[in-house]
Protein backbone atom coordinates (compact mmCIF):
# COMPACT_ATOMS: atom_id res chain seq x y z
CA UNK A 1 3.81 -2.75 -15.57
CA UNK A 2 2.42 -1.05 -12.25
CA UNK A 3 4.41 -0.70 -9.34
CA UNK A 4 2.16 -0.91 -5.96
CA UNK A 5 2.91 0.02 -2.65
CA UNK A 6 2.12 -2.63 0.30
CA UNK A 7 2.15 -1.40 3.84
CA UNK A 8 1.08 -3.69 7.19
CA UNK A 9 1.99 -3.84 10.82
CA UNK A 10 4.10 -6.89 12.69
CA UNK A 11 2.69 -7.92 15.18
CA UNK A 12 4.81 -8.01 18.46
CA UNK A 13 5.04 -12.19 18.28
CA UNK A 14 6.27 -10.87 14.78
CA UNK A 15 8.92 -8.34 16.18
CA UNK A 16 9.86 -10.99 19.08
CA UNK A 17 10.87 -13.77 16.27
CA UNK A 18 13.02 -10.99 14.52
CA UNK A 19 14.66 -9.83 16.76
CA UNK A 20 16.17 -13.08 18.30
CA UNK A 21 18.00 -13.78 16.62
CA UNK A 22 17.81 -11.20 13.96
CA UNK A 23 17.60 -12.41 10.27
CA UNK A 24 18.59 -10.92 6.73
CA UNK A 25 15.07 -12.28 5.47
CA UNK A 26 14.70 -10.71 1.98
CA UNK A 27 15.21 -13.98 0.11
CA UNK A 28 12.47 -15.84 2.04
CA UNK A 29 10.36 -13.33 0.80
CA UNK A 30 11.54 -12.50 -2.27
CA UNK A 31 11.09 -16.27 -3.03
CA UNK A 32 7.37 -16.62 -3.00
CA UNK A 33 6.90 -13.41 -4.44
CA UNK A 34 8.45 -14.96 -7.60
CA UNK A 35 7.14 -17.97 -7.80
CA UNK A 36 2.91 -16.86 -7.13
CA UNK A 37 2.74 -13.12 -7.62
CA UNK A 38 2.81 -10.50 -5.20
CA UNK A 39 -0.42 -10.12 -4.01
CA UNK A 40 -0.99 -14.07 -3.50
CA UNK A 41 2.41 -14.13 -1.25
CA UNK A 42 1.25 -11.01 0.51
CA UNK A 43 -2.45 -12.85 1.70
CA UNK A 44 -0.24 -15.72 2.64
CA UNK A 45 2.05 -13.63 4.46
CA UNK A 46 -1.02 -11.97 6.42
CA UNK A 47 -2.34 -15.30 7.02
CA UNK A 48 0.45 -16.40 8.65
CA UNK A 49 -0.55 -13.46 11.31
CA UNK A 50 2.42 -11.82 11.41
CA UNK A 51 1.24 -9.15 9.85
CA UNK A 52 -1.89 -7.26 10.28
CA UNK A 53 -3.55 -4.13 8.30
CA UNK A 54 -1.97 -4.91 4.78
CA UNK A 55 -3.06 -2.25 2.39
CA UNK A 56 -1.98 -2.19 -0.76
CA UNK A 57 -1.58 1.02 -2.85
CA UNK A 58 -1.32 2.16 -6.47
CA UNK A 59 1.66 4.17 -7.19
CA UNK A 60 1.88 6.71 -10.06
CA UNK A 61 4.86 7.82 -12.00
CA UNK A 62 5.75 11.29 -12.38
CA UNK A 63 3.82 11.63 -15.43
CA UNK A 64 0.95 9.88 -14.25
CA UNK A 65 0.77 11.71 -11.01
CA UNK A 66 1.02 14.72 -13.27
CA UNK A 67 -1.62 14.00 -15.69
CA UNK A 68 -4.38 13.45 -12.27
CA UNK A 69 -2.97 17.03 -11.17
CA UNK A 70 -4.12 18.25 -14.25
CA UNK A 71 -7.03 16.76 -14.39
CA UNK A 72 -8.29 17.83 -11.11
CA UNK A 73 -7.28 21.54 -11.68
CA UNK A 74 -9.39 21.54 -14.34
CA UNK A 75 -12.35 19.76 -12.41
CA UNK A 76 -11.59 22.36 -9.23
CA UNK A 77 -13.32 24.85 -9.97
CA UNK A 78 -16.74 23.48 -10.93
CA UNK A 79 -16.34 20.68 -8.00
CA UNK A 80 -18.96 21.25 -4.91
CA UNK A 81 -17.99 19.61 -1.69
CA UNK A 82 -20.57 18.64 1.13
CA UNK A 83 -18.72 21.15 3.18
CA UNK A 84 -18.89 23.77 1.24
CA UNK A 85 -22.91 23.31 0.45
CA UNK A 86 -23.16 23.33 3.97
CA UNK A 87 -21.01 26.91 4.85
CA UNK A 88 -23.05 28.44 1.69
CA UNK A 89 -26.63 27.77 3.52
């Protein structure tokens, strides 16, 4: 099963309402998250503006991330960048 990284900013109406008083509030979340999925609780959770910026990443396992290391050293050498067509002229 992938694991994905979600990252977002509070916004400071966000940061006032947790700070007073100041909340353990991992069940509230961990509640939805359950019950719909993760990415349907995190569009909610954005909706409810919050948060802002979600972005929501991929994240490879050692041997995944390994494997796409590979891969690209052995695309590196015949790879041309638009920068590097550029210095060559």
């Amino acid at each position: 099963m992938p694991t994905y990284i979600t990252q977002g900013r509070y916004t400071r109406e966000a940061i006032r309402g947790m700070i007073a008083p100041p909340e353990d509030s991992a069940a509230d979340v961990a509640r939805p998250l359950g019950k719909v999925g993760g990415a349907v609780a995190l569009l909610a959770a954005g909706r409810g503006g919050g948060v802002t910026d979600l972005k929501t990443t991929l994240a490879l396992t050692s041997i995944e991330a390994k494997s796409a290391f590979a891969a690209a050293s052995d695309l590196a050498s015949s790879f041309k960048s638009a920068a590097g067509a550029l210095e060559a002229r």
